[in-house]
Protein backbone atom coordinates (compact mmCIF):
# COMPACT_ATOMS: atom_id res chain seq x y z
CA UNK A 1 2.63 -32.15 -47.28
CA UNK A 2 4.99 -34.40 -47.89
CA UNK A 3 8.29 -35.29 -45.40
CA UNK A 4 10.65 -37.25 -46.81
CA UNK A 5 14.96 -37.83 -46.63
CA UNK A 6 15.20 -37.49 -42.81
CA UNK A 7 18.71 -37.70 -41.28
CA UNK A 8 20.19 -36.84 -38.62
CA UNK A 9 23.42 -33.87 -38.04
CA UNK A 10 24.92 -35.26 -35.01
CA UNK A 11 27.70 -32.48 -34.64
CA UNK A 12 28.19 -29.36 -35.95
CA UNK A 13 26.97 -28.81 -39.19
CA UNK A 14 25.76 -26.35 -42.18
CA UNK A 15 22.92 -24.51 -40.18
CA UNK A 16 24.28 -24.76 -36.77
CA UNK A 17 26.38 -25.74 -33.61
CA UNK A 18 23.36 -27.69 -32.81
CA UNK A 19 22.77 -31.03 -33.40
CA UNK A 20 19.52 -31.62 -35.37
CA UNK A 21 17.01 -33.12 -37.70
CA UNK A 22 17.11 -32.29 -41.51
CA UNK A 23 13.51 -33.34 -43.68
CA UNK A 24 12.88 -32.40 -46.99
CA UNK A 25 9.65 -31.52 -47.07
CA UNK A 26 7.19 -31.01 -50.22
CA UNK A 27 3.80 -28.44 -49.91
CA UNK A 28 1.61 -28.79 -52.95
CA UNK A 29 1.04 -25.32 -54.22
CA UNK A 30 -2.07 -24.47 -51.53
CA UNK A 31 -0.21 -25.38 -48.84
CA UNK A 32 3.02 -23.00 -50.16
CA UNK A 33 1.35 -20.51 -47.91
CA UNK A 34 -1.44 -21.47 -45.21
CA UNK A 35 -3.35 -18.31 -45.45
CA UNK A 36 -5.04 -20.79 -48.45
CA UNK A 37 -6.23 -22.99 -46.11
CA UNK A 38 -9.00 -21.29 -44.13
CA UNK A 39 -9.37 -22.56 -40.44
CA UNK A 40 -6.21 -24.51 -40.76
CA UNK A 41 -4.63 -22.39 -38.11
CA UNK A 42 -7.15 -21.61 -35.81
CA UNK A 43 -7.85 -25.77 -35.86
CA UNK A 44 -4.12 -26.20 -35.14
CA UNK A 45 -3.86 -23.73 -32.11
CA UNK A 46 -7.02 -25.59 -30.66
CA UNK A 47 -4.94 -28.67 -31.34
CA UNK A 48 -1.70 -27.45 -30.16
CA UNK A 49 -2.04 -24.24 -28.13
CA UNK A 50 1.58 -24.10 -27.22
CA UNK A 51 2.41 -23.34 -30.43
CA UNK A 52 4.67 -20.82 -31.83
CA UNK A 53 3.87 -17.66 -33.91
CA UNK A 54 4.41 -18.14 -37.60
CA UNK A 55 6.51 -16.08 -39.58
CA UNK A 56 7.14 -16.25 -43.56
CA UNK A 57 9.56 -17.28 -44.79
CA UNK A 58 10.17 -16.33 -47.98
CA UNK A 59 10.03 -12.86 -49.93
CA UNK A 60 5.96 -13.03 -50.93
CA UNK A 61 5.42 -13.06 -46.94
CA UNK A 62 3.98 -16.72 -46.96
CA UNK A 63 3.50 -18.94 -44.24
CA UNK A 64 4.65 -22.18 -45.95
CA UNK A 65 3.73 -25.31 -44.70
CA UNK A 66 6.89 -26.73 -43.57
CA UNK A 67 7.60 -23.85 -41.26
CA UNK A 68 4.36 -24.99 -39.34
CA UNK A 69 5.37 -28.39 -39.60
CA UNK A 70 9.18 -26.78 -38.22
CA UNK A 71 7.94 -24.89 -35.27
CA UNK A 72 5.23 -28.21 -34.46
CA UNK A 73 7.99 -30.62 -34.17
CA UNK A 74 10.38 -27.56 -32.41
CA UNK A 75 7.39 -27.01 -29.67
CA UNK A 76 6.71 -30.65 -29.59
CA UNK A 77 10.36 -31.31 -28.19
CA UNK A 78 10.08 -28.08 -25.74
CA UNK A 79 6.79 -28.85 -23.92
CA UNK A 80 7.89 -32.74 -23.60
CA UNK A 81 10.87 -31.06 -21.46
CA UNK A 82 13.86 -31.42 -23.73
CA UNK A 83 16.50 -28.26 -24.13
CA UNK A 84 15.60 -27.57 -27.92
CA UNK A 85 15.82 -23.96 -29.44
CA UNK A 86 17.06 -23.90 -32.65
CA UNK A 87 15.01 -24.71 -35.93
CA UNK A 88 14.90 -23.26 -39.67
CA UNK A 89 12.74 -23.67 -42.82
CA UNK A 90 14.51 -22.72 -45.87
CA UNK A 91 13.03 -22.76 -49.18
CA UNK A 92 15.37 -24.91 -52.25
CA UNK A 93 16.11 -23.54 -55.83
CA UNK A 94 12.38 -26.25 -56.78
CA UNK A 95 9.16 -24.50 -55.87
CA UNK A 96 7.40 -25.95 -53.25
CA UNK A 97 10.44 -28.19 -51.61
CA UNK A 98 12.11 -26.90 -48.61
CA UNK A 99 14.48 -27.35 -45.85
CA UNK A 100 13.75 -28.02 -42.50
CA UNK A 101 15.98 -28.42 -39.66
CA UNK A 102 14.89 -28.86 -35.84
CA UNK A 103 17.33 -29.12 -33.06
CA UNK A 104 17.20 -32.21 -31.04
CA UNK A 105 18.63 -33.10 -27.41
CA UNK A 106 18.20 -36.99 -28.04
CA UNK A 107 18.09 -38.47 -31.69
CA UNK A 108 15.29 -41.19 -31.29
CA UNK A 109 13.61 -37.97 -29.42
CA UNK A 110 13.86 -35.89 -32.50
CA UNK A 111 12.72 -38.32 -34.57
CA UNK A 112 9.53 -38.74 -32.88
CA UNK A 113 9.26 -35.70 -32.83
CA UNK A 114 8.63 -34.84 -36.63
CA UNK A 115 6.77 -37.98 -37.10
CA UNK A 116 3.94 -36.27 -34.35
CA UNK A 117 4.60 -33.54 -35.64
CA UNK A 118 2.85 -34.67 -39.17
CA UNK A 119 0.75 -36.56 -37.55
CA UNK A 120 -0.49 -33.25 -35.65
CA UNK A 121 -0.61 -31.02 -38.91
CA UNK A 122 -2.78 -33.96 -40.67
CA UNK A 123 -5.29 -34.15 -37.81
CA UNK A 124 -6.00 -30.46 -38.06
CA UNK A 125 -5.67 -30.04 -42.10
CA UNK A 126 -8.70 -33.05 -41.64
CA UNK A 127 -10.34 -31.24 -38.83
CA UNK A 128 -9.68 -34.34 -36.64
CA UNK A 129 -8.96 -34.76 -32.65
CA UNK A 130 -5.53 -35.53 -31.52
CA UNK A 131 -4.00 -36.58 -28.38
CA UNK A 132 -1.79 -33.85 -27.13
CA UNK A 133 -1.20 -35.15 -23.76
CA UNK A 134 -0.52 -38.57 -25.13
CA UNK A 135 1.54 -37.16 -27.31
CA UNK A 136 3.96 -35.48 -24.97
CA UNK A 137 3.86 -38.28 -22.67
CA UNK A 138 5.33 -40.29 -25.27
CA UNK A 139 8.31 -38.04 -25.87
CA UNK A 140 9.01 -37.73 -22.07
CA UNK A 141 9.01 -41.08 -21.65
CA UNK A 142 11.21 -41.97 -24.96
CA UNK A 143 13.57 -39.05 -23.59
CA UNK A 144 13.83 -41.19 -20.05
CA UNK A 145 14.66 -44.01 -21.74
CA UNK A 146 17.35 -42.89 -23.92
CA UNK A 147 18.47 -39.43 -22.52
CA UNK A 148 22.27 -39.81 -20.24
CA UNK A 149 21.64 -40.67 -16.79
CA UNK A 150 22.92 -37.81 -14.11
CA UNK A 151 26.40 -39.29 -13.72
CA UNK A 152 26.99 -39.61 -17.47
CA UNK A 153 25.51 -36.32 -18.15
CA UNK A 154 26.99 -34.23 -15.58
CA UNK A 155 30.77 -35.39 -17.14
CA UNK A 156 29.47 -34.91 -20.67
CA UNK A 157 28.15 -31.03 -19.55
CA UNK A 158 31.54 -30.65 -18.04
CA UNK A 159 32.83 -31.99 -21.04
CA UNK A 160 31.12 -29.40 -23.34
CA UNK A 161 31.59 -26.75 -21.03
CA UNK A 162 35.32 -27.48 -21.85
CA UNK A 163 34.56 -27.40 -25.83
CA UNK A 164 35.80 -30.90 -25.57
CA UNK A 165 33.37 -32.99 -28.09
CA UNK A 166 31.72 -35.72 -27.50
CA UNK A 167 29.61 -38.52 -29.17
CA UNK A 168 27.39 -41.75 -27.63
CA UNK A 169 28.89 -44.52 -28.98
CA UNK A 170 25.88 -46.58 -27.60
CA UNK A 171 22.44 -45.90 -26.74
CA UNK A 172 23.51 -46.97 -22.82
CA UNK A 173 26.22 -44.80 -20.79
CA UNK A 174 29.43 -45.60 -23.30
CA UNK A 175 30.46 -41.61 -24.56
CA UNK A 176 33.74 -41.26 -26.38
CA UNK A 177 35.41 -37.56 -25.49
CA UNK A 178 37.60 -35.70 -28.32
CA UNK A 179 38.83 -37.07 -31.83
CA UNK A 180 41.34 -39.68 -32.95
CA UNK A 181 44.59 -40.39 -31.06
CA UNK A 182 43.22 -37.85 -28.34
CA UNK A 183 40.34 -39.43 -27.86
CA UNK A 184 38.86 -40.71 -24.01
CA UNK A 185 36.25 -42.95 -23.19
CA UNK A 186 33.88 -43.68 -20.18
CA UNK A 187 31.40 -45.71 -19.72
CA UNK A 188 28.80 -43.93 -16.65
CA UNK A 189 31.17 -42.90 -13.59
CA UNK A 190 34.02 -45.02 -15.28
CA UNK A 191 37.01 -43.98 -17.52
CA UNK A 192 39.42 -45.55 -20.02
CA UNK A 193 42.16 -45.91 -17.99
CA UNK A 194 40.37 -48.21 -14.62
CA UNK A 195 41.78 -51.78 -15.00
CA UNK A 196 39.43 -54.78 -15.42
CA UNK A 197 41.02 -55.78 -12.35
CA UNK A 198 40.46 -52.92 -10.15
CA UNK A 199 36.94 -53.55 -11.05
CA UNK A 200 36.88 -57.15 -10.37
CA UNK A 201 38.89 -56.62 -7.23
CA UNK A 202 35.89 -53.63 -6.13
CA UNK A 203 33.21 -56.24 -6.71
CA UNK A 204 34.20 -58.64 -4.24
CA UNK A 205 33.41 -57.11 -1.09
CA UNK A 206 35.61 -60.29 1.02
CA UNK A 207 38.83 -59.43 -1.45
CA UNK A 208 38.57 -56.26 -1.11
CA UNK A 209 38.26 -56.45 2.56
CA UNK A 210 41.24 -58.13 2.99
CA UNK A 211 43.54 -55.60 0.83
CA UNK A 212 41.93 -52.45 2.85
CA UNK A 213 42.53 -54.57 6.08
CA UNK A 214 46.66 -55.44 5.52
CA UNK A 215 47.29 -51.91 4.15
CA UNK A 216 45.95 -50.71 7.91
CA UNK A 217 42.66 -49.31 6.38
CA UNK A 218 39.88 -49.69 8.86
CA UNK A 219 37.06 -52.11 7.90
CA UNK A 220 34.42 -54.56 9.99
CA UNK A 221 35.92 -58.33 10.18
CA UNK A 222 33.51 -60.65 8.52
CA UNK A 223 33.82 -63.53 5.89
CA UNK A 224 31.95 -65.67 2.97
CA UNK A 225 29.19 -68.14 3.78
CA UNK A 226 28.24 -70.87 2.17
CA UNK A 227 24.27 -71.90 4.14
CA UNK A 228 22.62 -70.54 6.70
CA UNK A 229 24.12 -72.60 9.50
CA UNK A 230 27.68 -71.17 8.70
CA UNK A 231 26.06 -67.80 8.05
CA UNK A 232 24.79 -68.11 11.88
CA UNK A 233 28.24 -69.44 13.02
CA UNK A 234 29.97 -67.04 11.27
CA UNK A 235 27.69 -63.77 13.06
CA UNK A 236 28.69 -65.62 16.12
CA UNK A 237 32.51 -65.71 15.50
CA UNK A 238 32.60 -61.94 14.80
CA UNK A 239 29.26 -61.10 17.57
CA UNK A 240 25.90 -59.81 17.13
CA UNK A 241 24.53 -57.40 15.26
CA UNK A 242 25.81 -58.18 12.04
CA UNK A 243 24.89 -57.58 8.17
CA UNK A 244 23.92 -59.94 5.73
CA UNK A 245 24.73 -58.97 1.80
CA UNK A 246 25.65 -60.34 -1.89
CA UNK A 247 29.40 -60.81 -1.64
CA UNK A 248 29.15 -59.14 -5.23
CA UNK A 249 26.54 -56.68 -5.03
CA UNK A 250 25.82 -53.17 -5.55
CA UNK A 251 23.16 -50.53 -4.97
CA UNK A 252 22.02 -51.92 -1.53
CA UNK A 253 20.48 -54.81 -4.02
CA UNK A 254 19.83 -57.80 -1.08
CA UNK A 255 21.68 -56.06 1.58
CA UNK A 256 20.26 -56.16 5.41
CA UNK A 257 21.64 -54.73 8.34
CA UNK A 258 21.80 -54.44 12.15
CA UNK A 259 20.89 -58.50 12.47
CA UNK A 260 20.17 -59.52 16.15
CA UNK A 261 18.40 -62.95 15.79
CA UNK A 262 18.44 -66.30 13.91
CA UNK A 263 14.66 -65.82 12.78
CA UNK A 264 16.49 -62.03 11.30
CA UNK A 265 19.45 -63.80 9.71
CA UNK A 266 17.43 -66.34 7.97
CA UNK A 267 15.14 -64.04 6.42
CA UNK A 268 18.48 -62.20 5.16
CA UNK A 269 19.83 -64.74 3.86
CA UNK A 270 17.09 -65.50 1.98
CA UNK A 271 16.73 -62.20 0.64
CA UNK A 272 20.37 -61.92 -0.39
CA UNK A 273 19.90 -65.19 -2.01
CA UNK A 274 17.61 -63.56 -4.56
CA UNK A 275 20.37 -61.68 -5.97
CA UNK A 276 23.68 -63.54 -5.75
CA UNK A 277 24.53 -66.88 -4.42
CA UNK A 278 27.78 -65.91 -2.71
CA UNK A 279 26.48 -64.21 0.41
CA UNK A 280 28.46 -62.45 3.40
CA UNK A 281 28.10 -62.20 6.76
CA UNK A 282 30.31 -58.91 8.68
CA UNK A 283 30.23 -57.18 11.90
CA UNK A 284 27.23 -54.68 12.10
CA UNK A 285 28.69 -50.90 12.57
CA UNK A 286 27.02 -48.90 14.49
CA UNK A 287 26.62 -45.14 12.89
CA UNK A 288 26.20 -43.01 9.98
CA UNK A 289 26.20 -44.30 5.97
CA UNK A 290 28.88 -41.75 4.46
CA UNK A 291 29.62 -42.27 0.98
CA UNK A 292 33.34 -39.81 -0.01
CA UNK A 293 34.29 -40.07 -3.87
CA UNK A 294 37.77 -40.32 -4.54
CA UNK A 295 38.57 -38.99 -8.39
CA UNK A 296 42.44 -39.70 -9.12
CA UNK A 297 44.29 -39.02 -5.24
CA UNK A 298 41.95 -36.36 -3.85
CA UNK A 299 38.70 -36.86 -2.33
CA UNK A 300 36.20 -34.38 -4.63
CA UNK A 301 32.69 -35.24 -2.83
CA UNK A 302 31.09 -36.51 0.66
CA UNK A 303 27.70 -37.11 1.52
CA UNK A 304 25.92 -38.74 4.47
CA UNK A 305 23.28 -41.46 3.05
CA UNK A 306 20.02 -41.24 5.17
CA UNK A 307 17.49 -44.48 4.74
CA UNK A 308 14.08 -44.28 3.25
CA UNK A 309 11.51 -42.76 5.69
CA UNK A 310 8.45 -40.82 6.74
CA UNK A 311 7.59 -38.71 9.44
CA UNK A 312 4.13 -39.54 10.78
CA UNK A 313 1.47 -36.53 11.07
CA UNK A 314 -1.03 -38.66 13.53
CA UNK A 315 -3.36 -39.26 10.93
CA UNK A 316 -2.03 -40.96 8.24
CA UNK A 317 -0.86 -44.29 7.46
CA UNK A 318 2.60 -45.50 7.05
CA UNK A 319 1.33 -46.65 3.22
CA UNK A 320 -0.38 -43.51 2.61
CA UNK A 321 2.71 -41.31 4.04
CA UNK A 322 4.74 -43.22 1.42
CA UNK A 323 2.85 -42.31 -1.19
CA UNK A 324 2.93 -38.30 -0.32
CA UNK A 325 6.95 -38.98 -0.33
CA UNK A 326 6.99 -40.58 -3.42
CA UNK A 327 4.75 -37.68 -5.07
CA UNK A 328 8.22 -35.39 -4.83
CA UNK A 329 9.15 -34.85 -8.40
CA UNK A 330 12.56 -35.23 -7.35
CA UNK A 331 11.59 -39.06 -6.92
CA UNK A 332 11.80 -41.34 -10.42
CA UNK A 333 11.87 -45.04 -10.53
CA UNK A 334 15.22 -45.59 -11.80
CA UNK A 335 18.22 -43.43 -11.63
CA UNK A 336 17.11 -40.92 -14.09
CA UNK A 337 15.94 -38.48 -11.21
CA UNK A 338 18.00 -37.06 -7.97
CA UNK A 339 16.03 -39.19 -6.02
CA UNK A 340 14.37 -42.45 -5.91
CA UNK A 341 10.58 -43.67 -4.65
CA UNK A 342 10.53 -45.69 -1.50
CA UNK A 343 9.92 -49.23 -2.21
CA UNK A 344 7.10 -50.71 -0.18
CA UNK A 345 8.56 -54.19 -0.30
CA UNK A 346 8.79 -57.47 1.85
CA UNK A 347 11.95 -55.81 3.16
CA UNK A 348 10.04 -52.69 4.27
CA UNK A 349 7.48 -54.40 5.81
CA UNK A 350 9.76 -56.11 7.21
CA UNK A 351 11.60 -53.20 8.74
CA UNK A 352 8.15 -51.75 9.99
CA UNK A 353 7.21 -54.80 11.92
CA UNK A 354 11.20 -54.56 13.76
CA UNK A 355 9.96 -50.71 14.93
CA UNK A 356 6.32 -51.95 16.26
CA UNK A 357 4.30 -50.87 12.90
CA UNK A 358 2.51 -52.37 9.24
CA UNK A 359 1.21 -50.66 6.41
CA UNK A 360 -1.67 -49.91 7.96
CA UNK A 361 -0.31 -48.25 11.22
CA UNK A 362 -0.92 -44.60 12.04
CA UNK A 363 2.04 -43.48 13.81
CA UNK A 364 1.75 -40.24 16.10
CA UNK A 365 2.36 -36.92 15.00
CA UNK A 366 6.44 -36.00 14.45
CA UNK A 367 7.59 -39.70 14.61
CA UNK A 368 10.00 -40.73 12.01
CA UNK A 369 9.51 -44.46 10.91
CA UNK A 370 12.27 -46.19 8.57
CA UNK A 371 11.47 -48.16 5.72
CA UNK A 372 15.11 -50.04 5.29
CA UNK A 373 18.15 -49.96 7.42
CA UNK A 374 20.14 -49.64 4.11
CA UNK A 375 20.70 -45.95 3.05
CA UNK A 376 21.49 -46.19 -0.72
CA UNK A 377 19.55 -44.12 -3.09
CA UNK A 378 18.38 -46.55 -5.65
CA UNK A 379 16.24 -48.18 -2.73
CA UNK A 380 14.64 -44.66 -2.15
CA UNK A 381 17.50 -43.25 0.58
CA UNK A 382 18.05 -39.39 0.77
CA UNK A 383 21.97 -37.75 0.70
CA UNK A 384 22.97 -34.65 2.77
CA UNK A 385 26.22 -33.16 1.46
CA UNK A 386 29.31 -32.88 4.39
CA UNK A 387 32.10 -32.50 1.84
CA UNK A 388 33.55 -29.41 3.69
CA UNK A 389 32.99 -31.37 7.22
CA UNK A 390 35.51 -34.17 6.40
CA UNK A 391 38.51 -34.51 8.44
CA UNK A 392 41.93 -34.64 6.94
CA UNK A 393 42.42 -38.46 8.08
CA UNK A 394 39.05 -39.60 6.56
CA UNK A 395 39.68 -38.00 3.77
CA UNK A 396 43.18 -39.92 3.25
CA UNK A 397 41.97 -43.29 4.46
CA UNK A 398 39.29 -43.14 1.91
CA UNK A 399 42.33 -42.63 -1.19
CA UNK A 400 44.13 -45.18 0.60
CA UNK A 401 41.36 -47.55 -0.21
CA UNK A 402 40.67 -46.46 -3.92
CA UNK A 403 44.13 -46.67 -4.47
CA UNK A 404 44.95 -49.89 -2.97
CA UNK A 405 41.93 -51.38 -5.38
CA UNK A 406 43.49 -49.30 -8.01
CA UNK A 407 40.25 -47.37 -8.70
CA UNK A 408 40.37 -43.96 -10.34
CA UNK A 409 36.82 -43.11 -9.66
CA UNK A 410 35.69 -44.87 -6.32
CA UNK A 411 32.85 -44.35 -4.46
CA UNK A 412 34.08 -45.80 -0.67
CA UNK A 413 31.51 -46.55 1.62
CA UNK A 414 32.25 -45.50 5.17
CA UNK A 415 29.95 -46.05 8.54
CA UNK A 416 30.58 -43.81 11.54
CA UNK A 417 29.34 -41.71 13.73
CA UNK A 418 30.62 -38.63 12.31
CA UNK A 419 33.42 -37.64 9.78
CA UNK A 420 34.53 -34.99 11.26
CA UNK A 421 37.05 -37.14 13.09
CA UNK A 422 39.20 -39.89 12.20
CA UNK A 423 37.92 -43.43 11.56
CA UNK A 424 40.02 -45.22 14.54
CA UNK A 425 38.79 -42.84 17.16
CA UNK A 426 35.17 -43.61 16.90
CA UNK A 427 35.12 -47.32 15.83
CA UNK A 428 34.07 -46.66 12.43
CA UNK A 429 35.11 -48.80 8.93
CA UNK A 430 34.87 -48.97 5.67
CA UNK A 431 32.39 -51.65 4.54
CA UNK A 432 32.50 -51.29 0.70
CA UNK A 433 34.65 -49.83 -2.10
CA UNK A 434 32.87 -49.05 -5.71
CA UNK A 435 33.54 -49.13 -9.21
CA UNK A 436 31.30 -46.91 -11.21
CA UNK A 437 30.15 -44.83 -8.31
CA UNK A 438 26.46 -42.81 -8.94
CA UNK A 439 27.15 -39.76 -8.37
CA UNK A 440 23.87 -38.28 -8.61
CA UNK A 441 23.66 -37.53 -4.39
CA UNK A 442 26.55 -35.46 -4.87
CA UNK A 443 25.27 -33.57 -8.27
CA UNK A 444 21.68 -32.85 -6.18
CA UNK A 445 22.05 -34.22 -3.07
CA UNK A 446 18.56 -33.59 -0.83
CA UNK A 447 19.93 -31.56 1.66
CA UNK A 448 23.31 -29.15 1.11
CA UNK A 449 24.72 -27.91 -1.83
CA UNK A 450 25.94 -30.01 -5.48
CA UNK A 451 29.61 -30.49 -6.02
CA UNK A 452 31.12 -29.82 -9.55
CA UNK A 453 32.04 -33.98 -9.91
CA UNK A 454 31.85 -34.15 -13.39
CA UNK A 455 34.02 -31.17 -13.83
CA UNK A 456 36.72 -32.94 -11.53
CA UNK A 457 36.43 -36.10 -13.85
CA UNK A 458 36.58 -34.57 -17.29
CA UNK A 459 39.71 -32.20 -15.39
CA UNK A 460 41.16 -35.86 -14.73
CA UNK A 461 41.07 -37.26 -18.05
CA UNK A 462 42.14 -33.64 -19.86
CA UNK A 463 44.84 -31.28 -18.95
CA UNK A 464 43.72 -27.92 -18.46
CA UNK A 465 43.98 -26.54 -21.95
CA UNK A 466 43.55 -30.23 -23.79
CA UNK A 467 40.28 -29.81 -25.93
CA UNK A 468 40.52 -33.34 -27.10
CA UNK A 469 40.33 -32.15 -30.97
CA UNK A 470 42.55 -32.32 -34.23
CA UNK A 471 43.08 -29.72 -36.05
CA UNK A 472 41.63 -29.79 -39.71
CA UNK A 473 42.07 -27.79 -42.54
CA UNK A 474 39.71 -27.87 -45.63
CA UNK A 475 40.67 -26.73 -48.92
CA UNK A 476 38.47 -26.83 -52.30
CA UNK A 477 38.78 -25.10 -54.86
C-alpha cells in the first residue's frame, strides 16, 4: 500500500460538510481485497482492537486495503478523544487507486493520524508489535497542543451553531468569522472592534485605577513602587494588610495578598519581581474574589473565585492531599481543561507555613488548608457560578468600569463580601479590570451551572440573522 497526494479540505467540500483528509492511496493487486492476505486481520484486531468492522466497497464485495487503512486512521482520531465521524474509500476509474477521505477535528491531528495509521497496517501486514498506547498518547497530546482553548472554542461552537463560518488564521487563538467585507475577527476572549488602547489602558492596574476611581467606581487606594522601602512606606500610607502585584500582570502571575509584616512584604516583592519590574502596592480587601463579565453594556456571567485548597482527612499529608486534587480530570496544566492543578510552589509553602503547616503536615480530619490567597484559576483556584445572585448595582458598577476602559469583553475583578448587595454598602472594590478575560469558570465553572458566553459574544459581533457569508453563484457549462 501505497499513500500518497495528501491534502487537506478545510471547509466544505466534494464528500462532505466535514472538514477532512483526502490520500490517494495505491493497493497492489493482493491487497485490492484483504481476504488475500490470510491473518492480516486477525493480526490487526490484536493490534488495534478498537477497530471498526470492514465493509466492501466495491461491487465484487472486497475489502480493499485503503478502507482498512480509512477506518485505522478514522478510529485512530476517535479513541485519542477527537469528535471525528465521517470517512469514505472510493475506488477511481485506475484499478487499484482509490480515494480516501477521513474527517479531522484538528489538521496537524489528522495528519498524524494517517501517517499511524500506515504505520499500524505495516506492523501487522509484517506481523510486527506496535505501540497502541503510545500511539494515542501522541494524538492527545498533539490535539492539546493545537486544538482551541475553552474561550476560543466556546465562541467558535456558538459561531457554528449560528452557520456562521469560520477559519484559524493561526495555529494560536486568532479565528476569522464569515467571508469578505462581512468578515469578524477575535483573537481568544477578544474581538475586532477593542481598541489597542482599551487594552493598554486594562493592563495597567494604577491607570486604570485612577479612571474607575474619578468616574465614582469603587476601588482600594494604592499606588506604584519603585524598592522595597517605598513599597513598605507606601502599605503604611494606605494601612495594613495590603497586596503586593505586577502593576501589569495577569492570571494571579506574582500576585500576593492579605500582607501584615515587613518580613511578608519583602518576600512579595520579591516574588512579583520575577514577573514584572513595575510592582504595586494597594489596600488589602477583605472578602470574596468575584469575577462578573461584561460583553458590550450588559453583564452576561458572575462567578465567585475560591483559592486552591484541600480538606484534610486526618491521615494524609498536605503534599499527598494535593496530589488526590490534582488527579480530577477536570485539572490540566494549562488552560486547556476547566480546571487547573494546584501548584506546590515557594508561594504555597509559603501560604502553609502563614496557617501553622508544611508539606509534610497531617492536618485533622474536615480542616480546609489554602494553598494561595489568590483565587485565579490558572494557579489551580476553583469558580462557583452566582450570575443570578448579582444585585442590580453590582451589576452596573461593573459596565461602568468596562466601559470607562472602553473594553467590549471585560472580565472586572471585584472583592466583597457578597454580591448580592451593592459595592459601597459592604466596603468592597474593584481591584482589576481585564482584557481578554478566560472565560472557562463561567463555560464549566466547579460548582453551579455554565453560562452560554460564547453565544453572547458571537450575538455581539452578528445581528441576529447575520450569517457572516456572501452569496455565490457557480455556473459551468
Amino acid at each position: 500500500m501505497e499513500v500518497s497526494r495528501i491534502r487537506a479540505l478545510r471547509g466544505p467540500n466534494l464528500w462532505s460538510h466535514h472538514t477532512a483528509m483526502e490520500a490517494i492511496v495505491s493497493c497492489s493487486e493482493a491487497e485490492r481485497s484483504i481476504a488475500e492476505l490470510p491473518g492480516f486481520e486477525d493480526r490487526l484486531r490484536a493490534l488495534f482492537p478498537e477497530l471498526s468492522i470492514l465493509q466492501p466497497t466495491g461491487h465484487n464485495d472486497a475489502v480493499p486495503m485503503a478502507h482498512v487503512f480509512e477506518l485505522t486512521a478514522l478510529g485512530l482520531q476517535a479513541q485519542a478523544g477527537c469528535p471525528v465521524t465521517f470517512s469514505r474509500t472510493t475506488q477511481t476509474l485506475e484499478d487499484g487507486i482509490y480515494q480516501v477521505v477521513v474527517e479531522y477535528s484538528e489538521e496537524q491531528v489528522g495528519r498524524l493520524a494517517l501517517e499511524l495509521a500506515e504505520k499500524l497496517i505495516k506492523a501487522a501486514l509484517l506481523n510486527e508489535e506496535f505501540d497502541l498506547t503510545a500511539a494515542l498518547e501522541q494524538l492527545r497530546e498533539l490535539d492539546e497542543d493545537v486544538r482551541l482553548g475553552p474561550s476560543t472554542g466556546a465562541i467558535v461552537n456558538a459561531a457554528v451553531a449560528r452557520n456562521i463560518p469560520y477559519r484559524r488564521l493561526t495555529e494560536g487563538s486568532l479565528v476569522v468569522f464569515g467571508w469578505g467585507s462581512r468578515q469578524r475577527r477575535i483573537q481568544a476572549a477578544e474581538i475586532d472592534v477593542t481598541s489597542a488602547i482599551s487594552e493598554a489602558i486594562a493592563q495597567d492596574k494604577e491607570l486604570t485605577k485612577k479612571l474607575l476611581h474619578a468616574a465614582g467606581v469603587p476601588v482600594p487606594l494604592g499606588r506604584s513602587v519603585s524598592n522595597v522601602e517605598d513599597a513598605w512606606a507606601a502599605a503604611q500610607e494606605v494601612g495594613l494588610p495590603v497586596v503586593v502585584k505586577p502593576q501589569d500582570g495577569n492570571q494571579g502571575k506574582g500576585v500576593t495578598v492579605n500582607i501584615t509584616t515587613r518580613e511578608q512584604l519583602e518576600a512579595a516583592y520579591q516574588a512579583a519581581t520575577e514577573f514584572r519590574d513595575d510592582i504595586m502596592v494597594e489596600r488589602f480587601l477583605p472578602g470574596n474574589d468575584f469575577r462578573l463579565l461584561v460583553i458590550g453594556n450588559k453583564l452576561i456571567a458572575a462567578a465567585r473565585r475560591d483559592p486552591p485548597q484541600v480538606v484534610g482527612d486526618g491521615k494524609s499529608t498536605v503534599r499527598a492531599l494535593v496530589e488526590q486534587v490534582n488527579k480530577d480530570p477536570r485539572r490540566g496544566s494549562g488552560h486547556s481543561t476547566s480546571l487547573t492543578k494546584i501548584k506546590f510552589d515557594d508561594i504555597a509553602l509559603a501560604t502553609l507555613a502563614k496557617q501553622g503547616y508544611n508539606a509534610e503536615s497531617v492536618p485533622p480530619k474536615g480542616q480546609r488548608v489554602v494553598l494561595r490567597n489568590n483565587a485565579n484559576l490558572s494557579t489551580g483556584g476553583a469558580a462557583t457560578d452566582v450570575t443570578d445572585d448579582v444585585h442590580p448595582e453590582v451589576a452596573a458598577r461593573a459596565v461602568e468600569a468596562a466601559q470607562m476602559v472602553g473594553l467590549d469583553i471585560c472580565g472586572v475583578d471585584l472583592v466583597c463580601d457578597s454580591v448580592l448587595k451593592p459595592i459601597e454598602d459592604q466596603n468592597g472594590g474593584i481591584v482589576e479590570v481585564n482584557a481578554a478575560p478566560g472565560l472557562r469558570m463561567h463555560l464549566s465553572p466547579s460548582f453551579g451551572k455554565g453560562r452560554a458566553v460564547g453565544e453572547a459574544i458571537i450575538d455581539a459581533m452578528f445581528d441576529e440573522n447575520d450569517d457572516g457569508r456572501i452569496p455565490i453563484i457557480a455556473v459551468t457549462g
